[in-house]
PDB file of N, CA and C in Angstrom:
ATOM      1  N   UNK A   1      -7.721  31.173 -67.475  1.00  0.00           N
ATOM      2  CA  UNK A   1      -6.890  30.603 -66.451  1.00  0.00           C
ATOM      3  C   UNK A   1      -7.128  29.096 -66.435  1.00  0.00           C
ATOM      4  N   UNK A   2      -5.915  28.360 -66.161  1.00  0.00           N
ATOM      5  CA  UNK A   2      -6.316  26.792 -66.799  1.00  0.00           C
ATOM      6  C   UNK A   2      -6.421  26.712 -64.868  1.00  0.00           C
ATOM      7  N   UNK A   3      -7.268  25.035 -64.977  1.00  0.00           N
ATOM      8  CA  UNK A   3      -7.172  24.750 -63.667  1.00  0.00           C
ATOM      9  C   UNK A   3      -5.951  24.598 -62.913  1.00  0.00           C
ATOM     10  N   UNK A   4      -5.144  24.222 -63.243  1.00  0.00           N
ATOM     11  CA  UNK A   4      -3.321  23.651 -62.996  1.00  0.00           C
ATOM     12  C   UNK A   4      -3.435  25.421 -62.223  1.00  0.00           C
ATOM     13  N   UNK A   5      -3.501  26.490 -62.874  1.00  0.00           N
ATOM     14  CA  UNK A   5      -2.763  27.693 -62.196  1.00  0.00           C
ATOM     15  C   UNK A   5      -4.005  28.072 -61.233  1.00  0.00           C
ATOM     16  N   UNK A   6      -5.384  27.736 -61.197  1.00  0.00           N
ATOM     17  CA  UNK A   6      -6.146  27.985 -60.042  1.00  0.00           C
ATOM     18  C   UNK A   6      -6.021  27.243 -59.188  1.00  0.00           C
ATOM     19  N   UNK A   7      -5.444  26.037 -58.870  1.00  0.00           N
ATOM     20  CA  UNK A   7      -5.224  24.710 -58.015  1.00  0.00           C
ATOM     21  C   UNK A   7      -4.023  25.578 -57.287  1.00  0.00           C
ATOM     22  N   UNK A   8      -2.759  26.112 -57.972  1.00  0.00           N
ATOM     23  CA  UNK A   8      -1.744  26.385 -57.531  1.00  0.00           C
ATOM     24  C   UNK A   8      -1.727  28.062 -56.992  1.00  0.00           C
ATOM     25  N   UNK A   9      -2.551  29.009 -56.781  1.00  0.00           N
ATOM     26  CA  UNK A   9      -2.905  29.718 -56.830  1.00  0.00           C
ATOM     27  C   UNK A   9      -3.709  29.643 -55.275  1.00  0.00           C
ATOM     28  N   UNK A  10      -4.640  29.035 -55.358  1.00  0.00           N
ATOM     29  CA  UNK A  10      -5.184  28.569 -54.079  1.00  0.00           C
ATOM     30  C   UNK A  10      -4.620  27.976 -52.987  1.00  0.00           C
ATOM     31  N   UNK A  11      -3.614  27.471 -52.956  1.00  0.00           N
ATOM     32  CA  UNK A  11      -2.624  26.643 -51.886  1.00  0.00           C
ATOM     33  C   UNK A  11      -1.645  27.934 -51.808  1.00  0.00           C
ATOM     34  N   UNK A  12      -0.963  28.837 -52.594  1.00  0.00           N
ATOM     35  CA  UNK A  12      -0.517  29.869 -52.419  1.00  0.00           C
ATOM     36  C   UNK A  12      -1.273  30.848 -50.850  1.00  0.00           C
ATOM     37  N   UNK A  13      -2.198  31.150 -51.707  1.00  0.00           N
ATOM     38  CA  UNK A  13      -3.116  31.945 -50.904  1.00  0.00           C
ATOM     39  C   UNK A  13      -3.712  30.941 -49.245  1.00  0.00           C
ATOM     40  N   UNK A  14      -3.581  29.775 -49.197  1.00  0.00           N
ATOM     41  CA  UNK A  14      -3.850  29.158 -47.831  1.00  0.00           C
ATOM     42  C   UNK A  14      -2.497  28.816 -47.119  1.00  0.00           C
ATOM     43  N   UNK A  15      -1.681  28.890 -47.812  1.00  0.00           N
ATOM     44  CA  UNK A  15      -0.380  29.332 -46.883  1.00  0.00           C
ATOM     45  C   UNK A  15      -0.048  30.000 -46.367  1.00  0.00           C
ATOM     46  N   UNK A  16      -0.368  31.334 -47.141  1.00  0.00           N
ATOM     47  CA  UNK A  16       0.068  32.736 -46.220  1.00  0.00           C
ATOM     48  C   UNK A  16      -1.158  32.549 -44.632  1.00  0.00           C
ATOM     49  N   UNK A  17      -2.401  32.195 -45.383  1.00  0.00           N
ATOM     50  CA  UNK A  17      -3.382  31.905 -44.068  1.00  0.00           C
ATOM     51  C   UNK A  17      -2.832  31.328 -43.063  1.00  0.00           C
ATOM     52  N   UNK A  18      -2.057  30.261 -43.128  1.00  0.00           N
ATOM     53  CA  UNK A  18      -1.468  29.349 -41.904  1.00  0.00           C
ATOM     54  C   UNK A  18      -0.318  29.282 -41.476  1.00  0.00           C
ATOM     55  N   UNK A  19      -0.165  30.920 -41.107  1.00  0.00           N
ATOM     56  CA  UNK A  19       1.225  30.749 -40.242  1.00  0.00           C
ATOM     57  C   UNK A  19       1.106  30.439 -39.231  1.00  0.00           C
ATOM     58  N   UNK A  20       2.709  30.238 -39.028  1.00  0.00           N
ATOM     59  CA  UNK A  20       2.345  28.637 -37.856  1.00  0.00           C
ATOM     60  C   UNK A  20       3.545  30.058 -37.003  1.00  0.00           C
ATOM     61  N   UNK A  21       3.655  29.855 -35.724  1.00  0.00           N
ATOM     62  CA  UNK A  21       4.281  30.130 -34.634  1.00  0.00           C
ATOM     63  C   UNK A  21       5.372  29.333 -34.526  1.00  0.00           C
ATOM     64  N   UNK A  22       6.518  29.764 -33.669  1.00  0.00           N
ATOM     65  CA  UNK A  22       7.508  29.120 -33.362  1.00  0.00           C
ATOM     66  C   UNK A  22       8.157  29.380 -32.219  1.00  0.00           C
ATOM     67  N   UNK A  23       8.704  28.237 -31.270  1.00  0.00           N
ATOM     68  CA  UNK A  23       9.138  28.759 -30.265  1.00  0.00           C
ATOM     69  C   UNK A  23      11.054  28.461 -30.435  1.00  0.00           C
ATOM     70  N   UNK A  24      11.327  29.444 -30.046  1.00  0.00           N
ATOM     71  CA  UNK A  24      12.674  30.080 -29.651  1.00  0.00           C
ATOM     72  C   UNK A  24      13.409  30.200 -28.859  1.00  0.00           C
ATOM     73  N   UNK A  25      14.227  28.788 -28.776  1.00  0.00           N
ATOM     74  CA  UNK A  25      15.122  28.585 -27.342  1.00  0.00           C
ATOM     75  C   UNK A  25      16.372  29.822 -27.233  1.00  0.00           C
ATOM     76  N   UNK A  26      16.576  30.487 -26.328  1.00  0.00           N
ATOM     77  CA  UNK A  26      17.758  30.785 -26.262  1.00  0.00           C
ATOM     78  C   UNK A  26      19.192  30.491 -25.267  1.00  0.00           C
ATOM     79  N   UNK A  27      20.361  30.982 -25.832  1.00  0.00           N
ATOM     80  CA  UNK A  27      21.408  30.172 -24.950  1.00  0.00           C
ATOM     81  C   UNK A  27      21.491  31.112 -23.199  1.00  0.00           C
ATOM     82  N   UNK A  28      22.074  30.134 -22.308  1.00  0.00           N
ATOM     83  CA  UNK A  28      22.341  30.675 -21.165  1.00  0.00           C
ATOM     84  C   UNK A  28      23.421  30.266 -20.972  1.00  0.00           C
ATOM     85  N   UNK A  29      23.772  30.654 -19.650  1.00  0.00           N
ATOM     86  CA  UNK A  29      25.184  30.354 -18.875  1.00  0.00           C
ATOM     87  C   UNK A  29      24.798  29.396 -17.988  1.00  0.00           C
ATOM     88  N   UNK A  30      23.906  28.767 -17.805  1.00  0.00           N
ATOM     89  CA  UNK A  30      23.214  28.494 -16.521  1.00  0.00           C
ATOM     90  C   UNK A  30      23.309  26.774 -16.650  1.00  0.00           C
ATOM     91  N   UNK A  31      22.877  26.544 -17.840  1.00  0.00           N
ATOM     92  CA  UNK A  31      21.999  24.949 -17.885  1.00  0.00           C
ATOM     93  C   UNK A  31      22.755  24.142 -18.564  1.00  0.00           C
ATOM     94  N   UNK A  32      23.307  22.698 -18.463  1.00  0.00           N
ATOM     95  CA  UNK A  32      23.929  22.151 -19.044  1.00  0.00           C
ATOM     96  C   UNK A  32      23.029  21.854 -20.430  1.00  0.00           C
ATOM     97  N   UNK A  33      24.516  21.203 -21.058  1.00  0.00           N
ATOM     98  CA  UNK A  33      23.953  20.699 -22.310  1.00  0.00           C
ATOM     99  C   UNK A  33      22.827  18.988 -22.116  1.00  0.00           C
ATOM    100  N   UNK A  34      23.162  18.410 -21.458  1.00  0.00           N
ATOM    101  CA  UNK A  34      22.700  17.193 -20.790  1.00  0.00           C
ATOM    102  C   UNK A  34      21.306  17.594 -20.418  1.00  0.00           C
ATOM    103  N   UNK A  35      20.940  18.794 -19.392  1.00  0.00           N
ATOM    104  CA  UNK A  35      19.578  19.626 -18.826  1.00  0.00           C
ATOM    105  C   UNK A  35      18.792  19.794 -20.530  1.00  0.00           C
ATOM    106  N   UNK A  36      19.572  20.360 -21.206  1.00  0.00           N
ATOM    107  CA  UNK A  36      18.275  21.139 -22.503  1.00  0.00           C
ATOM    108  C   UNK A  36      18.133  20.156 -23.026  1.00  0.00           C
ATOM    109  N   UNK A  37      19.010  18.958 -23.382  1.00  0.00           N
ATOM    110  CA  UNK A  37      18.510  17.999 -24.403  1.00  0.00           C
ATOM    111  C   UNK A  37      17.489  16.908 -23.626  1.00  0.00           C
ATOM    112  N   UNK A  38      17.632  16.936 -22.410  1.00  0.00           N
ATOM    113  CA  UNK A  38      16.643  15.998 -21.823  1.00  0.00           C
ATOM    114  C   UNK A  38      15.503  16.937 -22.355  1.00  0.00           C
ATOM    115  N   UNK A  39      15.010  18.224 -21.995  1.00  0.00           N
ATOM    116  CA  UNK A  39      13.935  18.964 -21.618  1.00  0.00           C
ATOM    117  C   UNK A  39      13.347  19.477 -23.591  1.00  0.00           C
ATOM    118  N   UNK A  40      14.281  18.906 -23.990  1.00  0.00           N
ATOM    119  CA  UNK A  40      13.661  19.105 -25.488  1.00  0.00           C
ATOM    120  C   UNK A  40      13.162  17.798 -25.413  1.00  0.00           C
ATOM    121  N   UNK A  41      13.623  17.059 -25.388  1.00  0.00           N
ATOM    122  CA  UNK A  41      12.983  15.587 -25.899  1.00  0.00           C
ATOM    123  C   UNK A  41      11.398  15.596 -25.002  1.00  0.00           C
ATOM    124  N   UNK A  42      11.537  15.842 -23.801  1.00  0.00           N
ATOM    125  CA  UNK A  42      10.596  15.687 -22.819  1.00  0.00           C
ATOM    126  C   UNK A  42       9.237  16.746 -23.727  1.00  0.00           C
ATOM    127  N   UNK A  43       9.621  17.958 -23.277  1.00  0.00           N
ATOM    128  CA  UNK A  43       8.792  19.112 -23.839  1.00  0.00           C
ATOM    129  C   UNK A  43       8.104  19.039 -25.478  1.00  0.00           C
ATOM    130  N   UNK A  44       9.434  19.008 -26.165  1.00  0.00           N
ATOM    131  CA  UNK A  44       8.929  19.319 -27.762  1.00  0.00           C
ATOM    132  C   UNK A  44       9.070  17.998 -28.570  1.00  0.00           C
ATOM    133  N   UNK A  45       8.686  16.975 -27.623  1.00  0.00           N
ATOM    134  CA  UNK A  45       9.059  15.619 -28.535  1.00  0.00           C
ATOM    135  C   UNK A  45      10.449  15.342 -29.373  1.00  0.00           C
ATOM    136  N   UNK A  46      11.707  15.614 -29.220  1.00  0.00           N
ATOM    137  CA  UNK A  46      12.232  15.586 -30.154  1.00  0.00           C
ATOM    138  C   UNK A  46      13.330  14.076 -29.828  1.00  0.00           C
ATOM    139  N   UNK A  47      13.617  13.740 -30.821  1.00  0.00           N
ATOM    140  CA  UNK A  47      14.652  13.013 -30.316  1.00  0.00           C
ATOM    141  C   UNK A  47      15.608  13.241 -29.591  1.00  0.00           C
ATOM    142  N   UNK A  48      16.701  12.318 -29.742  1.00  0.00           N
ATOM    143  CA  UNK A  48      18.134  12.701 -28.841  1.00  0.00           C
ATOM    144  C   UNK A  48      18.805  13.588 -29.696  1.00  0.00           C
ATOM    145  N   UNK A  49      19.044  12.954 -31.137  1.00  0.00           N
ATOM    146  CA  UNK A  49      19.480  13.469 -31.968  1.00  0.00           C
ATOM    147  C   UNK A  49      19.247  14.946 -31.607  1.00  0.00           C
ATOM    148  N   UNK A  50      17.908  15.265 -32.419  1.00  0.00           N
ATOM    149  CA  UNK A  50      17.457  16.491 -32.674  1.00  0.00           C
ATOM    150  C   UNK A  50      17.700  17.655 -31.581  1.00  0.00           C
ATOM    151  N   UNK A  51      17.951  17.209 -30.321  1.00  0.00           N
ATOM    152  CA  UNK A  51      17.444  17.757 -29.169  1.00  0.00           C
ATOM    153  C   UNK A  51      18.931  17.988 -28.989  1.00  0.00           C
ATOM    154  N   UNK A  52      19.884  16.978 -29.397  1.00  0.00           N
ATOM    155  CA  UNK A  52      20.973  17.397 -29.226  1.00  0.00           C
ATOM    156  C   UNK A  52      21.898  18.531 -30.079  1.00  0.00           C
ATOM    157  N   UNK A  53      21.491  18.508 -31.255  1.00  0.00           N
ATOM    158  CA  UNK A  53      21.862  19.589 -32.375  1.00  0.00           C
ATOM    159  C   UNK A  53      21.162  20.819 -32.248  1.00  0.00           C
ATOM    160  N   UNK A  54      19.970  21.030 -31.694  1.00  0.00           N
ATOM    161  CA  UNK A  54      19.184  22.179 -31.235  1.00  0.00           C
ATOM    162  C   UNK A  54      20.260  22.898 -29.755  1.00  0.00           C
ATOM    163  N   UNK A  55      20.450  21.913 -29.014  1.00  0.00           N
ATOM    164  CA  UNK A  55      21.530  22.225 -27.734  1.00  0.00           C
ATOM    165  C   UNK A  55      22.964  22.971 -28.709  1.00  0.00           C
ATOM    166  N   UNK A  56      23.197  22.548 -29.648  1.00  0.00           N
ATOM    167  CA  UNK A  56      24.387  22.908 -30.156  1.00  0.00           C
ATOM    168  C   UNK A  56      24.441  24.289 -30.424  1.00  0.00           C
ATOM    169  N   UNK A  57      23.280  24.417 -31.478  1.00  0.00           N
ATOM    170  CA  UNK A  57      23.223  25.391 -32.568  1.00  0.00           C
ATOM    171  C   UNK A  57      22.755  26.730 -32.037  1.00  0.00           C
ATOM    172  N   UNK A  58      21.922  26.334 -30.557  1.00  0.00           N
ATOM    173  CA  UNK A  58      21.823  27.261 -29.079  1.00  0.00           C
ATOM    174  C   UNK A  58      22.900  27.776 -28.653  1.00  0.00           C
ATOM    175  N   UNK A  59      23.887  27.022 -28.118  1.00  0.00           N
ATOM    176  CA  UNK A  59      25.127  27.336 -27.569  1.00  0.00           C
ATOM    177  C   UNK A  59      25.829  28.417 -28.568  1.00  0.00           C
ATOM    178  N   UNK A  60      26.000  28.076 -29.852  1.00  0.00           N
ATOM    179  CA  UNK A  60      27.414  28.931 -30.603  1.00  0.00           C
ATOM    180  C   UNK A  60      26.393  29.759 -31.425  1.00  0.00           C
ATOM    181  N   UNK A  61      25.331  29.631 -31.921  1.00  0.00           N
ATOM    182  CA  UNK A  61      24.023  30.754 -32.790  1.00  0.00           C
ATOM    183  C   UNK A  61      23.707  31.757 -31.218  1.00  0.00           C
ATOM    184  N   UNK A  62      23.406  30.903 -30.045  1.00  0.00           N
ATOM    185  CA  UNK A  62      22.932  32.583 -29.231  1.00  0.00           C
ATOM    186  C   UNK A  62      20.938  31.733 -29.266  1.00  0.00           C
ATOM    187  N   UNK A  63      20.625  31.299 -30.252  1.00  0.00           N
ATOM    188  CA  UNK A  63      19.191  31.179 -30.507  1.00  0.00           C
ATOM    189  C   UNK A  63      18.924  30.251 -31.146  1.00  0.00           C
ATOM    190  N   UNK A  64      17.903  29.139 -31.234  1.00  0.00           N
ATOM    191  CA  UNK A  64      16.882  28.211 -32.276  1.00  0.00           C
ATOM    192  C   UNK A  64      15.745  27.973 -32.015  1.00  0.00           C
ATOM    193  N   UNK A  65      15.190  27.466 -33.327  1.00  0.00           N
ATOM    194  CA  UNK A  65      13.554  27.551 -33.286  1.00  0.00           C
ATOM    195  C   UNK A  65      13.395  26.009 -33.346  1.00  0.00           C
ATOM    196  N   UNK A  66      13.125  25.361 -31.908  1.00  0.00           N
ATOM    197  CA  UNK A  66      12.948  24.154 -31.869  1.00  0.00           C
ATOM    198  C   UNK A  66      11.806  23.526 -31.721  1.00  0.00           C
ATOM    199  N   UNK A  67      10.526  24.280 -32.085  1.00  0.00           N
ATOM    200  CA  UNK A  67       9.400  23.588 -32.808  1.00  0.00           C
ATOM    201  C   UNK A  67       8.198  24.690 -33.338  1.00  0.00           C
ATOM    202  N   UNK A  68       7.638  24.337 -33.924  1.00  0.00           N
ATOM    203  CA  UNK A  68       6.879  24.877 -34.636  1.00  0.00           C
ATOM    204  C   UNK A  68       5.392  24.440 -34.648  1.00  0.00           C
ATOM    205  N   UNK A  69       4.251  25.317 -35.061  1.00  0.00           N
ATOM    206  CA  UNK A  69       3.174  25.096 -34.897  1.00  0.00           C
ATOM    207  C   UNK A  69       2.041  26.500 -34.336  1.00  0.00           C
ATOM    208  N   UNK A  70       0.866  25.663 -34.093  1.00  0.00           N
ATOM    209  CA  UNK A  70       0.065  26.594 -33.635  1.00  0.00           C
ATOM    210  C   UNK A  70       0.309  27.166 -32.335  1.00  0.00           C
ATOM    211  N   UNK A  71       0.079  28.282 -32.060  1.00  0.00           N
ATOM    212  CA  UNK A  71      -0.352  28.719 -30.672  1.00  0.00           C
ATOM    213  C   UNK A  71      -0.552  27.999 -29.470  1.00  0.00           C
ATOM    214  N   UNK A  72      -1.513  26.927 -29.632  1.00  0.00           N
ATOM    215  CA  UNK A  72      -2.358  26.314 -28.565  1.00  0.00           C
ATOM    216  C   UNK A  72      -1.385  24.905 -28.188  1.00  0.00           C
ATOM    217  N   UNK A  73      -0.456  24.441 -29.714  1.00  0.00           N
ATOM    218  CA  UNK A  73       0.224  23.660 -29.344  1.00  0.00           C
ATOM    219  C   UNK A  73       1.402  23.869 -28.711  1.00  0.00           C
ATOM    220  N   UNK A  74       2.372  24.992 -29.121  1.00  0.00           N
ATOM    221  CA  UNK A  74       3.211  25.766 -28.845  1.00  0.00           C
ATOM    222  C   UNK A  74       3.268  26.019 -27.031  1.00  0.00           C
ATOM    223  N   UNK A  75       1.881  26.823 -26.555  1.00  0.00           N
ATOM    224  CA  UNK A  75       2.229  27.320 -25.064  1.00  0.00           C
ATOM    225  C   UNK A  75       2.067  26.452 -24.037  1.00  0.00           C
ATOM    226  N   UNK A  76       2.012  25.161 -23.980  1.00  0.00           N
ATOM    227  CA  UNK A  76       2.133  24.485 -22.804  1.00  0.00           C
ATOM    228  C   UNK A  76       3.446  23.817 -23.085  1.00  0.00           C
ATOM    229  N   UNK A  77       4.178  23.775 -24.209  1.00  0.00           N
ATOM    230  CA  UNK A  77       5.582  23.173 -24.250  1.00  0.00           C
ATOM    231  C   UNK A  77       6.478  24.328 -24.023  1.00  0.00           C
ATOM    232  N   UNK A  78       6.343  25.223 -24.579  1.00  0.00           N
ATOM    233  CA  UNK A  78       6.733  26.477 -24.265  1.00  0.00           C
ATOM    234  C   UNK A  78       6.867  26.788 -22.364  1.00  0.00           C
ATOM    235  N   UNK A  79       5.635  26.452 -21.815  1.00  0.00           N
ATOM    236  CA  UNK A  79       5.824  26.525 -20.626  1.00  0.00           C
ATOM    237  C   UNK A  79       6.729  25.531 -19.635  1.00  0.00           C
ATOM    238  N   UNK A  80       7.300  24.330 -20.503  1.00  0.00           N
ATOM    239  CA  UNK A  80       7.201  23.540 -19.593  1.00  0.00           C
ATOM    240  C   UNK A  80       8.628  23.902 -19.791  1.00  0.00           C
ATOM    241  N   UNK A  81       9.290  24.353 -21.002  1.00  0.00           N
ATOM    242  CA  UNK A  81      10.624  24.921 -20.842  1.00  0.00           C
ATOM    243  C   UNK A  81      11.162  25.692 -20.002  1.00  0.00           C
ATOM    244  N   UNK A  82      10.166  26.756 -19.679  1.00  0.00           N
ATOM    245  CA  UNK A  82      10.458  27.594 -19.075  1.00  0.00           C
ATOM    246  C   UNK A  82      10.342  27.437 -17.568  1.00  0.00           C
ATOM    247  N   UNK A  83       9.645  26.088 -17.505  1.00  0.00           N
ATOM    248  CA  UNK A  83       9.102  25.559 -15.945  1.00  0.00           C
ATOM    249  C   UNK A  83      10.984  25.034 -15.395  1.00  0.00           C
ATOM    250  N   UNK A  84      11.317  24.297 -16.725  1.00  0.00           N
ATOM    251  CA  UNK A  84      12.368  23.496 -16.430  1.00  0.00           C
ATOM    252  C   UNK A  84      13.934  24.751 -16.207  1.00  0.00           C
ATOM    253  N   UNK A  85      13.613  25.970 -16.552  1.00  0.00           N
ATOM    254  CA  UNK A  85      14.802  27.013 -16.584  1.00  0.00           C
ATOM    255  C   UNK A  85      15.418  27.097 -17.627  1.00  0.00           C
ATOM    256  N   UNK A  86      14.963  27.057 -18.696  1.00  0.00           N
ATOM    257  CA  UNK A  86      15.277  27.487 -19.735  1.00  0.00           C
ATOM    258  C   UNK A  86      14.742  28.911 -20.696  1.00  0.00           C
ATOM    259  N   UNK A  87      15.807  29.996 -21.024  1.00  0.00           N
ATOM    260  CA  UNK A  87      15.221  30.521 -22.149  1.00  0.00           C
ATOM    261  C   UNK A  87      14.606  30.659 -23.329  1.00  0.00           C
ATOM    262  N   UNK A  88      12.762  31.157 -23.538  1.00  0.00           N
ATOM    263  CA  UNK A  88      12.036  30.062 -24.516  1.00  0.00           C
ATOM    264  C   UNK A  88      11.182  31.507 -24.545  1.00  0.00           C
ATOM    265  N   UNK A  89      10.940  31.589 -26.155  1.00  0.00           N
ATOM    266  CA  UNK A  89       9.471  32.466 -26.412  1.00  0.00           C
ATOM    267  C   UNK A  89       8.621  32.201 -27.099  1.00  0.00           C
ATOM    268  N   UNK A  90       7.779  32.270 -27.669  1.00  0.00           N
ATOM    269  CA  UNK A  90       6.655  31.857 -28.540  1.00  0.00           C
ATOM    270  C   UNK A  90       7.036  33.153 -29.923  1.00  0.00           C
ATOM    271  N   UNK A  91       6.828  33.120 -31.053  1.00  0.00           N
ATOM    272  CA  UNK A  91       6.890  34.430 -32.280  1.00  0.00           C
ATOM    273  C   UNK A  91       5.937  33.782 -32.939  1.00  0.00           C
TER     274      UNK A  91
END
């Protein structure tokens, strides 16, 4: 086995190790589009942009995964969505 395929082999195998979590906005009837994109930017850091195409792809998909990461980073943004009235889960 040359090093090139044990180098690549090993990053294989520490990927599957580090799955990352994601949280999962879903759409309502309830909240404007103006409400989620503030509360993304606020919550999950995102831009306007981003926060605004996540609002979109919510509305007409039903669902998006608007950030990603560990656990520990995940549930206090996660909460603060849900503080603000929005539909949000952790997977």
């Amino acid at each position: 086995m040359s090093i090139r395929e044990k180098t690549s082999e090993e990053v294989l195998l520490a990927e599957d190790v580090l799955k990352e979590n994601e949280i999962i906005l879903f759409n309502d009837d309830v909240n404007t589009f103006d409400h989620v994109i503030e509360t993304l930017i606020y919550a999950c850091d995102h831009t306007p942009e981003q926060a605004e195409q996540c609002s979109i792809i919510v509305h007409f998909k039903g669902k998006c995964t608007v950030k990603t990461g560990s656990y520990e980073d995940l549930k206090p943004r996660c909460t603060k969505l849900l503080d603000a009235g929005l539909s949000a889960e952790i997977v």
